[in-house]
C-alpha atoms as a PDB file:
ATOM      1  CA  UNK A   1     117.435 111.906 103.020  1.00  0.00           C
ATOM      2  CA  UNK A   2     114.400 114.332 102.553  1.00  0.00           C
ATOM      3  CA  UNK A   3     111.206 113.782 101.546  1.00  0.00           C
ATOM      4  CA  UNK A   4     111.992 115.435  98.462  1.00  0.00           C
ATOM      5  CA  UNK A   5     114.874 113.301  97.507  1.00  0.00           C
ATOM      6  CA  UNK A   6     112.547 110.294  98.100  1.00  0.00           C
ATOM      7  CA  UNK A   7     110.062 111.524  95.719  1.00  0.00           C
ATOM      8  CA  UNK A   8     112.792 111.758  93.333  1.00  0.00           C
ATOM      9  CA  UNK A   9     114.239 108.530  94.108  1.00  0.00           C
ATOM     10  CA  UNK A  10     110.800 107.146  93.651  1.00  0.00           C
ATOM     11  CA  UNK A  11     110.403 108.670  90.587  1.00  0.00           C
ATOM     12  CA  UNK A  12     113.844 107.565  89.062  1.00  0.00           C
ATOM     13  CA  UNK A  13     112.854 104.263  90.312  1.00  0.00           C
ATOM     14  CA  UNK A  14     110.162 103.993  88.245  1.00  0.00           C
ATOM     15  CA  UNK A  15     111.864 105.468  85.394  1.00  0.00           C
ATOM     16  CA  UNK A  16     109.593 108.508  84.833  1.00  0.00           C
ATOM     17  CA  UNK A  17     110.376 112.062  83.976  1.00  0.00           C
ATOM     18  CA  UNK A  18     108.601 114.843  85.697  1.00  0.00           C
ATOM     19  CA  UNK A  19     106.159 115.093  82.756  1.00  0.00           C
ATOM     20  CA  UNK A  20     105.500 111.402  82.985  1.00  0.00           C
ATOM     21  CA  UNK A  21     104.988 111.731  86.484  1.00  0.00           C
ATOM     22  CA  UNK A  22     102.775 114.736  86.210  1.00  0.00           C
ATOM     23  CA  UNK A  23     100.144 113.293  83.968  1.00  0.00           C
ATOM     24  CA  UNK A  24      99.445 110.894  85.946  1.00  0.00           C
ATOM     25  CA  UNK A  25      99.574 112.692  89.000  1.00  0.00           C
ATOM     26  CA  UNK A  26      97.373 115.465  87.526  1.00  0.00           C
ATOM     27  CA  UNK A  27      99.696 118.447  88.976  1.00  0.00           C
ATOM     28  CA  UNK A  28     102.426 120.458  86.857  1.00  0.00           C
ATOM     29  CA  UNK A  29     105.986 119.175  86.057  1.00  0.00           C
ATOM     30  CA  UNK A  30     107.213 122.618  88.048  1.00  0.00           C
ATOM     31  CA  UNK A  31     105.598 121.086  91.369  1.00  0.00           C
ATOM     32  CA  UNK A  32     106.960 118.166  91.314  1.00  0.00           C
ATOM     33  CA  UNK A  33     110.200 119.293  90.408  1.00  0.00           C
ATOM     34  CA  UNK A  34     109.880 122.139  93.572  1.00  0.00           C
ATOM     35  CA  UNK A  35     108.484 119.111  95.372  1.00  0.00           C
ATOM     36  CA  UNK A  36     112.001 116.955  94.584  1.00  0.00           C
ATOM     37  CA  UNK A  37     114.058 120.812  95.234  1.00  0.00           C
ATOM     38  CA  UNK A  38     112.552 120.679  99.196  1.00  0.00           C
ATOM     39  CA  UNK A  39     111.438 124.616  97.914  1.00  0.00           C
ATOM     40  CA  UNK A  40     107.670 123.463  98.909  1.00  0.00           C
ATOM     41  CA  UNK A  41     106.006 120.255 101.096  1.00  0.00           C
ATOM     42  CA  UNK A  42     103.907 117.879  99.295  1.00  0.00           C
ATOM     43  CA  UNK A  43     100.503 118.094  99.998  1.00  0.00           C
ATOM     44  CA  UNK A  44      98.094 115.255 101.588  1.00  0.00           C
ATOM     45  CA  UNK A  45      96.921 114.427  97.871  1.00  0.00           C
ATOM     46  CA  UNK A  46     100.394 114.160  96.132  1.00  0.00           C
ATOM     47  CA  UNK A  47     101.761 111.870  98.695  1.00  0.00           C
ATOM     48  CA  UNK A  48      98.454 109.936  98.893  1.00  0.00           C
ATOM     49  CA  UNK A  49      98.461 109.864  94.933  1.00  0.00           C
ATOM     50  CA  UNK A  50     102.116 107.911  94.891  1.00  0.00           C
ATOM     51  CA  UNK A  51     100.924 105.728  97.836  1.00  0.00           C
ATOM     52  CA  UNK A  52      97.817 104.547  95.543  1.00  0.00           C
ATOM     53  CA  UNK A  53      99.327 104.960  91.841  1.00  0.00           C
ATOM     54  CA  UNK A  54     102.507 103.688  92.404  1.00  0.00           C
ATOM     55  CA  UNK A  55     102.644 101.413  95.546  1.00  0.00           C
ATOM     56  CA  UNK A  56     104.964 103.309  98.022  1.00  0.00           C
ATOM     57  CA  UNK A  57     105.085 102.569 101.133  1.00  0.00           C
ATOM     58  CA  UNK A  58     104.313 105.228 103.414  1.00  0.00           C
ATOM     59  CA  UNK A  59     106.902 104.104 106.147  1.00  0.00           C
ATOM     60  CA  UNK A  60     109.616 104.872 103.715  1.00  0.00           C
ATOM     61  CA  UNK A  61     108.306 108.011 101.956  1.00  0.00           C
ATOM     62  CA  UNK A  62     107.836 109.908 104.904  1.00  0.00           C
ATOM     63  CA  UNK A  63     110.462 108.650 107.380  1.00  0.00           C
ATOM     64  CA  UNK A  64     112.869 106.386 104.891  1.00  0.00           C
ATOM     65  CA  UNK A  65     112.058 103.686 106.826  1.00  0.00           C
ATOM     66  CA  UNK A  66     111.261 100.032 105.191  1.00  0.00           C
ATOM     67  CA  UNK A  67     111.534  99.128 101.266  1.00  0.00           C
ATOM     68  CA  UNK A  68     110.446 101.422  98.744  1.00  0.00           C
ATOM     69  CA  UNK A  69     107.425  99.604  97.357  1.00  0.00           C
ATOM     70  CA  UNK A  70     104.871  97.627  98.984  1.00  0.00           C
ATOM     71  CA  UNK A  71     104.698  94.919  96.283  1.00  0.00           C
ATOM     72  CA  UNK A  72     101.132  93.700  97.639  1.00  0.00           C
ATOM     73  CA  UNK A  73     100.288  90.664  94.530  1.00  0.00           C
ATOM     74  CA  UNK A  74      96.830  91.116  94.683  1.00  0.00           C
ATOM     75  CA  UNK A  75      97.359  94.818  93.728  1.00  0.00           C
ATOM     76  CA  UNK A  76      99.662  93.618  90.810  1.00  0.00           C
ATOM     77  CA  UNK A  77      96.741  91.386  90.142  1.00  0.00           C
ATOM     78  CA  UNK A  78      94.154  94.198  90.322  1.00  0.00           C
ATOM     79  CA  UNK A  79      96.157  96.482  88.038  1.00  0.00           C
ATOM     80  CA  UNK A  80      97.315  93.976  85.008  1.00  0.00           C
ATOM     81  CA  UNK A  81      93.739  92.452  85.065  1.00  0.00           C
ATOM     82  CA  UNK A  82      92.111  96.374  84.755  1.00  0.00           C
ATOM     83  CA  UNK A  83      95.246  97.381  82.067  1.00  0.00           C
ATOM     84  CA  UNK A  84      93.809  94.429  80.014  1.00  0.00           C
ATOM     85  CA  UNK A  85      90.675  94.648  80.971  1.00  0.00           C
ATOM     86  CA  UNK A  86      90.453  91.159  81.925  1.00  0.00           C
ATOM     87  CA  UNK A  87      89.548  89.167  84.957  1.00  0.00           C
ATOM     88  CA  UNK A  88      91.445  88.409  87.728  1.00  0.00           C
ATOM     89  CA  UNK A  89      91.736  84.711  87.279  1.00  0.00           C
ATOM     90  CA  UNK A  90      92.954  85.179  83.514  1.00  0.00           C
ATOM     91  CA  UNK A  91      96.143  87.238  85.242  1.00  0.00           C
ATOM     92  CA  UNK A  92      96.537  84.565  87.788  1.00  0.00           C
ATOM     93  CA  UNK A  93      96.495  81.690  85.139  1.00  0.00           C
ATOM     94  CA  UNK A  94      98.773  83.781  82.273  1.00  0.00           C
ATOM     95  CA  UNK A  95     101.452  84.031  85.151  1.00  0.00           C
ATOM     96  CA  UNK A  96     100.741  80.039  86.356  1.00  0.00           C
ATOM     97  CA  UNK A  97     101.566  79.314  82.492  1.00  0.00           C
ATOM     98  CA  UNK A  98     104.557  81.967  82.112  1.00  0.00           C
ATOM     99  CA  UNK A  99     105.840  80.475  85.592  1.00  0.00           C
ATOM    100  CA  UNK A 100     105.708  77.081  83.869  1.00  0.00           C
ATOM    101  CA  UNK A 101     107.157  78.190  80.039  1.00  0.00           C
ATOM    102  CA  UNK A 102     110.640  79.376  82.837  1.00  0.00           C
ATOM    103  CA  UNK A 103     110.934  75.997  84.612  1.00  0.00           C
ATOM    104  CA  UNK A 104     110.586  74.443  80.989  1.00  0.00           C
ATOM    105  CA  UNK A 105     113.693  76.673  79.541  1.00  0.00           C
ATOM    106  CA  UNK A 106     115.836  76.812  82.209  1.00  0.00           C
ATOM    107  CA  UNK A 107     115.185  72.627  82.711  1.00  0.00           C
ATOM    108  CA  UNK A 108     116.421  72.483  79.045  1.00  0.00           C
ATOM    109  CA  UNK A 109     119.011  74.952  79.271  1.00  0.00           C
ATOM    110  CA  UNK A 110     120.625  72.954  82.355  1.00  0.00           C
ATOM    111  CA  UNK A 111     120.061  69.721  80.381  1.00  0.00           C
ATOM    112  CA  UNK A 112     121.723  71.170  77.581  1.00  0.00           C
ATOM    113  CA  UNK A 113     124.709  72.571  78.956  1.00  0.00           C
ATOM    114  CA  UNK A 114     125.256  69.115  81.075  1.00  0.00           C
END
């Protein structure tokens, strides 16, 4: 697979269009789409831009080695609490609670189906 057909893998992944991708980015739809075509090589800035924005893992976009996404929590953490503007430990305690409101309904499901 070449490094275009990753980008475009990555990008389907994430289900983004090319203009999707392009805003944030901050290049045109056309060079990402010649990017995904193999006509042109993505520059140092567009590969470290989906590295940053979009946690790819570098092993994989430039070799297709490894998983797709490095899915590093703390930058989950980082990104939710900015999104919201909200502090870290508010994320961490809204997912302790969600985490908790699952074990409740799927104790109660299995109680109610037994």
């Amino acid at each position: 697979m070449s490094i275009g057909s990753r980008i475009k893998n990555i990008r389907q992944k994430l289900k983004m269009t090319t203009k999707e991708m392009s805003d944030i980015m901050g290049i045109p739809t056309r060079t990402i789409g010649g990017y995904e075509r193999d006509e042109n090589p993505p520059n140092e800035k567009f590969l470290s831009g989906l590295i940053i924005n979009f946690n790819v893992n570098i092993n994989w976009l430039l070799i297709g080695k490894g998983a797709v996404f490095i899915q590093n929590q703390d930058l989950i953490i980082d990104k939710i609490a900015s999104n919201y503007n909200i502090s870290k430990q508010d994320v961490i305690d809204i997912i302790k609670l969600l985490q908790n409101e699952y074990n409740n309904c799927v104790n109660n499901f299995l109680h109610l189906s037994s």
